[in-house]
C-alpha atoms as a PDB file:
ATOM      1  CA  UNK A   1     -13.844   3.398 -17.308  1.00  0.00           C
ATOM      2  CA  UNK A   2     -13.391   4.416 -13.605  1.00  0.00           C
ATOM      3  CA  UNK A   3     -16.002   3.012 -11.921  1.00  0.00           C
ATOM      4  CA  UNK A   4     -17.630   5.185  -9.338  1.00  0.00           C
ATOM      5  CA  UNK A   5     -19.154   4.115  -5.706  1.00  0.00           C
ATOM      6  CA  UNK A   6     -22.381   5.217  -3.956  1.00  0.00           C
ATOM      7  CA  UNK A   7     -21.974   5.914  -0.181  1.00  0.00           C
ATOM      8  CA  UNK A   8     -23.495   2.382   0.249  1.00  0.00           C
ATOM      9  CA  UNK A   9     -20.923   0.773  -1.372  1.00  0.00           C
ATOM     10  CA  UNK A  10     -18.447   2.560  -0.374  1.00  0.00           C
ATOM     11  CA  UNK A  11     -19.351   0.863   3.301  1.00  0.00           C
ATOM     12  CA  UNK A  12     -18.930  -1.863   2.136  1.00  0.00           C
ATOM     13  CA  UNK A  13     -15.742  -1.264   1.027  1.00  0.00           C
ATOM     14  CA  UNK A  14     -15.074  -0.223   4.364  1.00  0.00           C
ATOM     15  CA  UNK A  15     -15.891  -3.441   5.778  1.00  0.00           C
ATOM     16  CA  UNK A  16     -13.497  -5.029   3.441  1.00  0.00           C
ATOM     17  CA  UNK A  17     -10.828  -2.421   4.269  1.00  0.00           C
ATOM     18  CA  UNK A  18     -10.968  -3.702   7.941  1.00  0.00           C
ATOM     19  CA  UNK A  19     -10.788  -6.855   7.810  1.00  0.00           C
ATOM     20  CA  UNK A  20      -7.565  -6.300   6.161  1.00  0.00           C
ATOM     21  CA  UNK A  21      -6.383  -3.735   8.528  1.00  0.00           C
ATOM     22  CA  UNK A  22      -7.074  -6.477  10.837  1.00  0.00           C
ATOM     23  CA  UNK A  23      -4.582  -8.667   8.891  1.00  0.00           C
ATOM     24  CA  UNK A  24      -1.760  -6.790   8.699  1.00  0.00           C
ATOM     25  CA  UNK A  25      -1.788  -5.894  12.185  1.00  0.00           C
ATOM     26  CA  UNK A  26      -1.813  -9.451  13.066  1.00  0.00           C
ATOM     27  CA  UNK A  27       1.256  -9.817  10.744  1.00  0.00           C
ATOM     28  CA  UNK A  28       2.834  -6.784  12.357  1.00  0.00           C
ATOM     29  CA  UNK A  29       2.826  -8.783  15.349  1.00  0.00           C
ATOM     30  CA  UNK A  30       4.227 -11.906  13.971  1.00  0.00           C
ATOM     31  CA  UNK A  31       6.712 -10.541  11.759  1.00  0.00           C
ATOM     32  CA  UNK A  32       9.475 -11.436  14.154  1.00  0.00           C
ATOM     33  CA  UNK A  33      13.074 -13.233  13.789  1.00  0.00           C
ATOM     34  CA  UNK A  34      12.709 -16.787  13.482  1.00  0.00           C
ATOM     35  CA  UNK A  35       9.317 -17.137  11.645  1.00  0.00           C
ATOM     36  CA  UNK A  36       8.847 -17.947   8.142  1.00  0.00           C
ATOM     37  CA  UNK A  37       6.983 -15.981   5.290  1.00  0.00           C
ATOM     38  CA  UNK A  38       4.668 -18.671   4.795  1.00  0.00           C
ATOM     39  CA  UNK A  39       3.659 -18.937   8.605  1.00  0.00           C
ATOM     40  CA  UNK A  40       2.890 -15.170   8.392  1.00  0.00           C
ATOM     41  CA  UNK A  41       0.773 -15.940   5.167  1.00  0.00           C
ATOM     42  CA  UNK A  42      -1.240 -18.697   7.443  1.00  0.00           C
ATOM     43  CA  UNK A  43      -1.704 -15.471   9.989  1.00  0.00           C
ATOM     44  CA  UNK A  44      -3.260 -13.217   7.193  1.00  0.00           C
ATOM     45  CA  UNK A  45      -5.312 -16.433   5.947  1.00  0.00           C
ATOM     46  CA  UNK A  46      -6.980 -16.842   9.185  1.00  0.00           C
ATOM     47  CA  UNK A  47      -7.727 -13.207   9.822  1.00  0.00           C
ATOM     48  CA  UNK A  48      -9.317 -13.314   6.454  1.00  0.00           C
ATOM     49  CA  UNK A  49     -11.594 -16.274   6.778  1.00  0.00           C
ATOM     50  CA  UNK A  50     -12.209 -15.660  10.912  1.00  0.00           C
ATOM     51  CA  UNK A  51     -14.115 -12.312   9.643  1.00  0.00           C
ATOM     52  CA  UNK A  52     -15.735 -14.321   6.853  1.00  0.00           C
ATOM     53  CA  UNK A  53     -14.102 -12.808   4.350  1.00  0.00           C
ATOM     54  CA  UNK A  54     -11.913 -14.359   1.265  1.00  0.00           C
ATOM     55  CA  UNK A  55      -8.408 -13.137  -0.204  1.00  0.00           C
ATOM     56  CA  UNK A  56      -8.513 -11.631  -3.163  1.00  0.00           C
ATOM     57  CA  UNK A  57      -4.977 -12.623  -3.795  1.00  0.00           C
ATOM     58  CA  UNK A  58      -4.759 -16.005  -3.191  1.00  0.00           C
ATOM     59  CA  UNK A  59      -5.328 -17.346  -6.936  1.00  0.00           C
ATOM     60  CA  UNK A  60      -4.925 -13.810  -8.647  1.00  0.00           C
ATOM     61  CA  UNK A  61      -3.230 -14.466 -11.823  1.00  0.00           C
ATOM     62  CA  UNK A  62      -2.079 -17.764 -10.328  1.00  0.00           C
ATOM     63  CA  UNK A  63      -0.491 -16.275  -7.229  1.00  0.00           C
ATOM     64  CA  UNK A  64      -0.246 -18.729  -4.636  1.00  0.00           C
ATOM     65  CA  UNK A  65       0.231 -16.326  -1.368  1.00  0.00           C
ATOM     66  CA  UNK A  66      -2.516 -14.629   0.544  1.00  0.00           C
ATOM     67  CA  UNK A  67      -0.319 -11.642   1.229  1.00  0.00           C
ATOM     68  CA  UNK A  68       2.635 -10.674  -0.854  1.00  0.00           C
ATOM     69  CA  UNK A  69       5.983 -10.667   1.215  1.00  0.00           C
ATOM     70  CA  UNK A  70       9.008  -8.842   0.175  1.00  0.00           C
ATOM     71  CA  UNK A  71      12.013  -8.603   2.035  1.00  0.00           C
ATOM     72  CA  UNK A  72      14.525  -6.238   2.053  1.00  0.00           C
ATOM     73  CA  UNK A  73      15.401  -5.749  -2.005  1.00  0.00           C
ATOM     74  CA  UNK A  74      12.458  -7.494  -3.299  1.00  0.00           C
ATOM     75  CA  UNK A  75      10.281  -4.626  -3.766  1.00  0.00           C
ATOM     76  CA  UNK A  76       6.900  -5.684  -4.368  1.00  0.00           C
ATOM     77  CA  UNK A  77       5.157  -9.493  -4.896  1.00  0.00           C
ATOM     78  CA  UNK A  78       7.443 -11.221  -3.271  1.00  0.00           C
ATOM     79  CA  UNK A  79       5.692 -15.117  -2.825  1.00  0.00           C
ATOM     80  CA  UNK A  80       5.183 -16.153   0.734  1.00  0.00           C
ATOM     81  CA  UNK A  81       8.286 -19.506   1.072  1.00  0.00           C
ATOM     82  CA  UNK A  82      10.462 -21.062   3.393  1.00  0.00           C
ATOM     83  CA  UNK A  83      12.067 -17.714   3.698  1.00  0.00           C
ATOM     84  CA  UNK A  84      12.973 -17.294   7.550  1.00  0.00           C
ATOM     85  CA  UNK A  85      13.299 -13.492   8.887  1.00  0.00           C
ATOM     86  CA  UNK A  86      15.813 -12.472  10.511  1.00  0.00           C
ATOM     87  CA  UNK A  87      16.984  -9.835  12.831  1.00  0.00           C
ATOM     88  CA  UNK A  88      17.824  -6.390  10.439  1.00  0.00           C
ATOM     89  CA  UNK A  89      15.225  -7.790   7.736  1.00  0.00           C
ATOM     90  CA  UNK A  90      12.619  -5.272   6.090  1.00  0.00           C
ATOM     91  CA  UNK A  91       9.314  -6.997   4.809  1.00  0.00           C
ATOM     92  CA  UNK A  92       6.465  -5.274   3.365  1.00  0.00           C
ATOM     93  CA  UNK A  93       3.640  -7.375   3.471  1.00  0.00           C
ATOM     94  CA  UNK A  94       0.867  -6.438   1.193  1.00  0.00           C
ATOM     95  CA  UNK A  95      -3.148  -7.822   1.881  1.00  0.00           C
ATOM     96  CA  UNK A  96      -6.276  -7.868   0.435  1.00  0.00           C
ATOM     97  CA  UNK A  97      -9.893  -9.311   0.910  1.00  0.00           C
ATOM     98  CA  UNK A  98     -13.024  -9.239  -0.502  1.00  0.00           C
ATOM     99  CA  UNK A  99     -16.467  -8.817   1.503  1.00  0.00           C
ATOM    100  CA  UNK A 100     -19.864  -9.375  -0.837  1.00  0.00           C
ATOM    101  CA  UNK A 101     -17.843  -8.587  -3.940  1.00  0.00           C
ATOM    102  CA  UNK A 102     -16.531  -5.520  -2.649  1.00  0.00           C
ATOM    103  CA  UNK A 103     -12.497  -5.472  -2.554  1.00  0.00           C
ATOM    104  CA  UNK A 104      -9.596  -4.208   0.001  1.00  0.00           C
ATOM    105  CA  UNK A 105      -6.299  -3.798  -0.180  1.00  0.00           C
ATOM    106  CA  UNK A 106      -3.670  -2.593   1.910  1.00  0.00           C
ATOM    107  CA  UNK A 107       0.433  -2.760   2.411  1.00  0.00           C
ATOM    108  CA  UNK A 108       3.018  -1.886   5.431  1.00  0.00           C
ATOM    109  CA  UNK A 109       6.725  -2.122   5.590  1.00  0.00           C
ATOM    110  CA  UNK A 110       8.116  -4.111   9.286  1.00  0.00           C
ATOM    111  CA  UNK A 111      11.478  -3.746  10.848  1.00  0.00           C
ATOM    112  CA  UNK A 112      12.523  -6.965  11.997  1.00  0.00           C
ATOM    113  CA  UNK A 113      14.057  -7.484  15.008  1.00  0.00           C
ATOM    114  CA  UNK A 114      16.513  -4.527  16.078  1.00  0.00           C
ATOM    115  CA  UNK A 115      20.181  -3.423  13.965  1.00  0.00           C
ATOM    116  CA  UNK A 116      18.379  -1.390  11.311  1.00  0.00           C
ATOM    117  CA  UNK A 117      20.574   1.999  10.377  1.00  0.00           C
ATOM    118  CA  UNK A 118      18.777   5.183  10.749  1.00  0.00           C
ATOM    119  CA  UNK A 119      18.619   5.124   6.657  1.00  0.00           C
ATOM    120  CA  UNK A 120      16.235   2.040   7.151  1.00  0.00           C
ATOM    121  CA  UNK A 121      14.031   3.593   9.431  1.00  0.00           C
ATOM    122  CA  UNK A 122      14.019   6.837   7.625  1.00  0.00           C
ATOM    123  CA  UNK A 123      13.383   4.820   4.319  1.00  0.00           C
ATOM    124  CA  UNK A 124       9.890   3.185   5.827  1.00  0.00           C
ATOM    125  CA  UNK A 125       9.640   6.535   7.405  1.00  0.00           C
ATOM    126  CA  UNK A 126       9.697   8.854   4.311  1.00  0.00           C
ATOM    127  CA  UNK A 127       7.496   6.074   2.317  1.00  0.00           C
ATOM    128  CA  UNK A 128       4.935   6.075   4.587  1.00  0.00           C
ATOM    129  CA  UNK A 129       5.086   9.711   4.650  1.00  0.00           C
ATOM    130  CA  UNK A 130       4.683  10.421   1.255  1.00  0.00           C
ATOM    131  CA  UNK A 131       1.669   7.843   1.139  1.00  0.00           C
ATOM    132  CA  UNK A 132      -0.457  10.094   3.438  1.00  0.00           C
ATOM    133  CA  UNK A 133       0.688  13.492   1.772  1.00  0.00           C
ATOM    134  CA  UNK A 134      -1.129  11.804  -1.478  1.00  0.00           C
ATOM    135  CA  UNK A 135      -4.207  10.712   0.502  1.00  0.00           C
ATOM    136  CA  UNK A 136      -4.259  14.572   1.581  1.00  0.00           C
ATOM    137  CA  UNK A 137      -4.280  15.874  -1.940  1.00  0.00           C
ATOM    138  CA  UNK A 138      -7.684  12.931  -2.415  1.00  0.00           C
ATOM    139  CA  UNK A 139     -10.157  15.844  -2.289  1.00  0.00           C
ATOM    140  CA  UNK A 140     -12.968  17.514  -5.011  1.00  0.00           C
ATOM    141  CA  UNK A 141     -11.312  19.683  -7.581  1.00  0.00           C
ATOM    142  CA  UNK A 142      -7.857  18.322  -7.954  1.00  0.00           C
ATOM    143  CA  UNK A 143      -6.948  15.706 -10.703  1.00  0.00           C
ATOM    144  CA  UNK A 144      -4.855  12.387 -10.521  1.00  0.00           C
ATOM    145  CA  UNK A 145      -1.737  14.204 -11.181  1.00  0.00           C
ATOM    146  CA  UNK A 146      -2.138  15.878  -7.986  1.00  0.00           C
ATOM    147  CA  UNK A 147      -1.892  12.204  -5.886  1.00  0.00           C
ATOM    148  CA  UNK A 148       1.021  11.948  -7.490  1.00  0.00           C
ATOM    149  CA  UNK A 149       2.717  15.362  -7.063  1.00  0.00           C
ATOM    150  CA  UNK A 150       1.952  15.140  -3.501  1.00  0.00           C
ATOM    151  CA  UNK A 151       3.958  11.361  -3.069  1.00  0.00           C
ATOM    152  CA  UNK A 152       6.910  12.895  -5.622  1.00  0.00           C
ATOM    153  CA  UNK A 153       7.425  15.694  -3.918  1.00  0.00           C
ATOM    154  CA  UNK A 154       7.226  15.288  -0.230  1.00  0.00           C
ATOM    155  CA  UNK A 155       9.997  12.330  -1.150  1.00  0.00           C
ATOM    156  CA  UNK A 156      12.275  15.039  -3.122  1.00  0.00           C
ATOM    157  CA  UNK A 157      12.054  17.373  -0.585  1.00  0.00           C
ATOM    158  CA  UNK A 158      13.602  14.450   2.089  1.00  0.00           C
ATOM    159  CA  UNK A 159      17.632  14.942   3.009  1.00  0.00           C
ATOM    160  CA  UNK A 160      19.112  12.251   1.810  1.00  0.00           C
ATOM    161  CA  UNK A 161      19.815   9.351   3.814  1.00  0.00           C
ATOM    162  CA  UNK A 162      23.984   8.769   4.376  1.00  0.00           C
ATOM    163  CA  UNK A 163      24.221   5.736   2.128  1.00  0.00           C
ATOM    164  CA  UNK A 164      22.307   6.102  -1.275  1.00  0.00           C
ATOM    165  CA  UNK A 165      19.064   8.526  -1.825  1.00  0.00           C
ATOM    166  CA  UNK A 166      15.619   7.549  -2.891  1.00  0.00           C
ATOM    167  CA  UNK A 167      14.473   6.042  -5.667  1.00  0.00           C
ATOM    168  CA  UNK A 168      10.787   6.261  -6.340  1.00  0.00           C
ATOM    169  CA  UNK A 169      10.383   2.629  -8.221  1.00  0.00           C
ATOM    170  CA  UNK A 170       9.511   3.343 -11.787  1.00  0.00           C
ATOM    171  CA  UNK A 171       6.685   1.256 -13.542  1.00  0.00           C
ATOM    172  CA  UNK A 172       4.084   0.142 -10.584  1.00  0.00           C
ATOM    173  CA  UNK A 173       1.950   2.132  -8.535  1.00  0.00           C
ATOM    174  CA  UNK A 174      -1.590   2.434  -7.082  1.00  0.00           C
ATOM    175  CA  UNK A 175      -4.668   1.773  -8.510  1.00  0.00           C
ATOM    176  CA  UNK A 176      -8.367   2.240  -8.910  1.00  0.00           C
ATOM    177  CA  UNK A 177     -10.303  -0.565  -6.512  1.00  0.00           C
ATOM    178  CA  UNK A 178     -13.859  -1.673  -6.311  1.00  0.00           C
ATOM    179  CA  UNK A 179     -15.725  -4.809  -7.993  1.00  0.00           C
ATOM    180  CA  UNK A 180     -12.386  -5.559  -8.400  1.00  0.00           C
ATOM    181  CA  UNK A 181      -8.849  -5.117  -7.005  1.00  0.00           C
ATOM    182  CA  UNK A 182      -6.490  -3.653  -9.879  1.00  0.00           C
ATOM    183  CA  UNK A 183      -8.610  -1.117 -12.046  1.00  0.00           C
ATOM    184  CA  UNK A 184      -8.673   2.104 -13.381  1.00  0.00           C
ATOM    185  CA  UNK A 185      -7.128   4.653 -13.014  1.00  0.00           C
ATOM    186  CA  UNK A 186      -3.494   3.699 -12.361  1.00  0.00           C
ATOM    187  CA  UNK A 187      -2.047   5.935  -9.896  1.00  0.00           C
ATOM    188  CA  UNK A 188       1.577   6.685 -10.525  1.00  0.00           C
ATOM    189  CA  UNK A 189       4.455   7.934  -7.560  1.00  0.00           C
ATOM    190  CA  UNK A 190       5.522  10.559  -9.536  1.00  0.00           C
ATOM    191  CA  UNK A 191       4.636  12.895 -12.158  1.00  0.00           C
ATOM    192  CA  UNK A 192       4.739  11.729 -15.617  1.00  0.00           C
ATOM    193  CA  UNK A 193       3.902  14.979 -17.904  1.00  0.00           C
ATOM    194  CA  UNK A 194       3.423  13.168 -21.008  1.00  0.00           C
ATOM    195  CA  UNK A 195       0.191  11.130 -19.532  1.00  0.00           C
ATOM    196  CA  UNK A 196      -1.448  14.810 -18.919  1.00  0.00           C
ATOM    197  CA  UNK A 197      -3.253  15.612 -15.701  1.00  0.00           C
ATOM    198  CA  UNK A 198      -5.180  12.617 -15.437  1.00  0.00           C
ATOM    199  CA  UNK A 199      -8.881  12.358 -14.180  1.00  0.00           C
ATOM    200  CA  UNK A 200     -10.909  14.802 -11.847  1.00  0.00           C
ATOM    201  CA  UNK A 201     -10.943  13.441  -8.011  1.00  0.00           C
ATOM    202  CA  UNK A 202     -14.970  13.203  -7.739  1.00  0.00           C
ATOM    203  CA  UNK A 203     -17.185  12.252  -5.207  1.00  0.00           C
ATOM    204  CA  UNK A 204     -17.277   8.259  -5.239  1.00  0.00           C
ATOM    205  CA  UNK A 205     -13.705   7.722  -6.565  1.00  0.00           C
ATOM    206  CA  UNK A 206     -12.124   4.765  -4.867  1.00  0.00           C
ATOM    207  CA  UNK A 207      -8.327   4.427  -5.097  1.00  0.00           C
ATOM    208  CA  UNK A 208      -5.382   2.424  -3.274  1.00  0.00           C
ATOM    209  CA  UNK A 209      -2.033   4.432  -2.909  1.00  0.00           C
ATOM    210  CA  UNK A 210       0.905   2.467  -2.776  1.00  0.00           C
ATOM    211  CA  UNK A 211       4.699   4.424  -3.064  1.00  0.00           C
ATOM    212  CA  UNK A 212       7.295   1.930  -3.466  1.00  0.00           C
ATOM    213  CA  UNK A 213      10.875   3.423  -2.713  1.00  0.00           C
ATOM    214  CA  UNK A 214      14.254   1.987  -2.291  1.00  0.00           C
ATOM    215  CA  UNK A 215      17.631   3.827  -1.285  1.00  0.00           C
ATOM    216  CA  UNK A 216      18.939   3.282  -4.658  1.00  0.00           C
ATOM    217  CA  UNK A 217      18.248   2.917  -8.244  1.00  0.00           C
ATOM    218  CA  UNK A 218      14.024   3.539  -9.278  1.00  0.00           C
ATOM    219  CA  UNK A 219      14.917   0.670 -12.005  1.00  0.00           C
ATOM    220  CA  UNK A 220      13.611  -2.990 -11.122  1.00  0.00           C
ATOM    221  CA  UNK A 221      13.529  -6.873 -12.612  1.00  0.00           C
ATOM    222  CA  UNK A 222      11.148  -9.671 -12.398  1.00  0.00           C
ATOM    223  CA  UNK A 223      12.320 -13.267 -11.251  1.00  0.00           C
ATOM    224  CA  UNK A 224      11.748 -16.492 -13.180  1.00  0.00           C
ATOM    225  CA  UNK A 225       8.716 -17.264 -10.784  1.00  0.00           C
ATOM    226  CA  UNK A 226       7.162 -13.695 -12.978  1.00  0.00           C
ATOM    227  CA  UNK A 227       6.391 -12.511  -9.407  1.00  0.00           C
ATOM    228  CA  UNK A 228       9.006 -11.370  -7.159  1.00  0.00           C
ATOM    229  CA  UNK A 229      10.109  -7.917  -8.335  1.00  0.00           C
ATOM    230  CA  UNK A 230      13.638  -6.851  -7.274  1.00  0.00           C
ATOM    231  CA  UNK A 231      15.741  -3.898  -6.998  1.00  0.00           C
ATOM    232  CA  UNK A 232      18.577  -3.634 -10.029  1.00  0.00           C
ATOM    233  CA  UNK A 233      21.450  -2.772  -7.619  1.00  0.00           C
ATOM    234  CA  UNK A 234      20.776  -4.622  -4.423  1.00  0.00           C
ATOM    235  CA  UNK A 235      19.519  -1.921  -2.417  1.00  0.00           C
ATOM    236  CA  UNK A 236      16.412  -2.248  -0.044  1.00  0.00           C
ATOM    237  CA  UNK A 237      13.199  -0.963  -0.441  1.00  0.00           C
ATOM    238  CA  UNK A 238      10.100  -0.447   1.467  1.00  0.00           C
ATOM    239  CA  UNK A 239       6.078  -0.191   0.205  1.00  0.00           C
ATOM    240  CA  UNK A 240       3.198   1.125   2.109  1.00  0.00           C
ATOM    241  CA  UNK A 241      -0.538   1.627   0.973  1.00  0.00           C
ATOM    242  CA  UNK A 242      -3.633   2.511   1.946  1.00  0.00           C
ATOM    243  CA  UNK A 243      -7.228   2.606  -0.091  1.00  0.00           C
ATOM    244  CA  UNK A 244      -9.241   5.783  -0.258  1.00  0.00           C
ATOM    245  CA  UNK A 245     -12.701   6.447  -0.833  1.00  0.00           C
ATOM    246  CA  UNK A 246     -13.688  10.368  -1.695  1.00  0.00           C
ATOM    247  CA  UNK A 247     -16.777  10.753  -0.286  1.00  0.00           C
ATOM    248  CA  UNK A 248     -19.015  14.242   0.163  1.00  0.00           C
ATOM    249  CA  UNK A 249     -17.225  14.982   2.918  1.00  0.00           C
ATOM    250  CA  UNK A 250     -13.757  14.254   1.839  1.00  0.00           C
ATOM    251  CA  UNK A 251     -11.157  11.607   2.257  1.00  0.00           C
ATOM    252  CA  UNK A 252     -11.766   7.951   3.695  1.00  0.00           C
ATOM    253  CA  UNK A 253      -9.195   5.621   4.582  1.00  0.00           C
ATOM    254  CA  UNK A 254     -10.915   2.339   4.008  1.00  0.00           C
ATOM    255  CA  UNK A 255      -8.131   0.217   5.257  1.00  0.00           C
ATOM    256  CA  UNK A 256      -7.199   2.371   9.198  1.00  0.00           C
ATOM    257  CA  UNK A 257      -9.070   1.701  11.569  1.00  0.00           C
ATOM    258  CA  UNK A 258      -9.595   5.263  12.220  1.00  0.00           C
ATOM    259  CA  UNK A 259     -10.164   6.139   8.888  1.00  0.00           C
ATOM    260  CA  UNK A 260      -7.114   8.152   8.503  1.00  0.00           C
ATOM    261  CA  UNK A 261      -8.543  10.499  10.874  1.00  0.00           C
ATOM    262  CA  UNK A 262      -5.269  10.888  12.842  1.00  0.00           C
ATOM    263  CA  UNK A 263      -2.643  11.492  10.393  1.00  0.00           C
ATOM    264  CA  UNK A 264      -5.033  13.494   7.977  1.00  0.00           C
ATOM    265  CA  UNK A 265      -5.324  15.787  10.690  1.00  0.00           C
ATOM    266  CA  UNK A 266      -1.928  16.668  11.169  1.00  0.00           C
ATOM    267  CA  UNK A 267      -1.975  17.413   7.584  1.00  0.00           C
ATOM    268  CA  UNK A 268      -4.503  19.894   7.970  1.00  0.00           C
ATOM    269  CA  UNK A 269      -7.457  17.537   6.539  1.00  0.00           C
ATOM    270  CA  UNK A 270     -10.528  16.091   7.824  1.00  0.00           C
ATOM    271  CA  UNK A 271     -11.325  12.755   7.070  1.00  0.00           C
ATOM    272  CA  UNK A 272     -14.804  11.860   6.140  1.00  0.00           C
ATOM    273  CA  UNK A 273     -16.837  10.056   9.070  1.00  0.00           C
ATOM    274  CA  UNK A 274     -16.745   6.684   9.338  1.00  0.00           C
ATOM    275  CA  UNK A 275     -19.826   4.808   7.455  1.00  0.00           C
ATOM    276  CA  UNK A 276     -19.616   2.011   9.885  1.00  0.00           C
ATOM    277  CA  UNK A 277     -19.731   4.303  13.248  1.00  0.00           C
END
């Protein structure tokens, strides 16, 4: 079942969604040579609990992080460690928290430091990219299958970067949020024709959107600790997500600050006023 919002609760899912865009930006900021993954965990913890909220990954399925950090070919769910960045490091860091039962959940890719090749910028650059082209396509009418044609395809129609090409990681994705933080539906990066179009896009629908690309192979494996996900060949990878509510009067970025107002716009889409003001 795909549980469906009112416009009340869909604020409040907004208030969850910035007190996690709080927490990442504090990361953002403290993501720098030197410090550890666990010290940037202890950033995202404090956020949390300063705005009275509570992580809603901390304990999921045993998983002992607040936010999930995953440097350069760890892809996804990588466990906040010892693990000291360094200059010409990639982390995504991935955050959620819950406010009165209502859930958030949000992910950016950092450049550490300075030496990245253009193919590392342009690898964040293209992810992020294709996130907001699936936000655009969050509107009345379409069906699942459109999120996902939108990611696929704004990431096939990229040049290819000088060393490798893009591989849109097969087997996770996005996901419907709410009561809870991993529900229906499951939104793939990609179209998969045998799973049919999918679900109508309908007023109340709350998804996160989360591509996951590396500059090599789509194909992944899990480490011993059943968390960290990694790349097969080595290559990097970078992960960015937002969640969306669709409201009556379109698109809501629960988890910008501005609720997507600036980059929907360039796409030629008006994001939904702000519940919150």
């Amino acid at each position: 079942m795909v549980e469906i919002k009112t416009p009340e609760q869909i604020a409040k899912m907004r208030e969850a969604g910035l007190v996690v865009a709080e927490a990442l930006k504090a990361c953002r900021e403290a993501a720098v040579p030197g410090v550890t993954t666990k010290e940037l965990d202890a950033v995202a913890a404090k956020v949390i609990a300063d705005h009275g909220a509570t992580s809603n990954f901390l304990g999921y399925h045993g998983f002992t992080g607040t936010i999930c950090s995953s440097v350069n070919d760890v892809v996804v769910h990588g466990i906040p460690g010892d693990l000291e960045l360094r200059s010409g490091d990639v982390i995504s860091i991935d955050c959620g928290a819950i406010v009165d039962g209502w859930h958030g959940d949000a992910a950016i890719t950092v450049l550490v430091g300075d030496g990245h090749g253009e193919e590392l910028h342009e690898l964040s650059r293209v992810t992020e990219a294709s996130m907001w082209a699936g936000i655009a396509a969050v509107r009345k009418g379409n069906r699942l299958q459109d999120v996902s044609r939108a990611i696929e395809s704004y990431i096939r129609r990229q040049p290819l970067p000088p060393k490798g090409k893009y591989g849109i990681v097969e087997g996770y994705g996005g996901h419907g949020i709410g009561t809870a933080m991993h529900m229906d539906p499951h939104v793939l990066n990609y179209v998969d024709r045998g799973r049919g179009r999918g679900p109508k896009l309908v007023e109340g629908l709350c998804i996160a959107i989360e591509p996951m690309v590396s500059l090599g192979t789509p194909h992944t494996h899990v480490l011993e600790d059943d968390w960290t996900v990694k790349t097969n060949d080595g290559t990097w990878a970078a992960h960015w997500e937002h969640s969306v509510a669709l409201t009556e009067q379109g698109p809501l970025v629960l988890t910008a600050f501005d609720g997507g107002r600036a980059e929907l716009a360039a796409l030629g889409v008006t994001a939904a006023p702000d519940p919150l003001g």
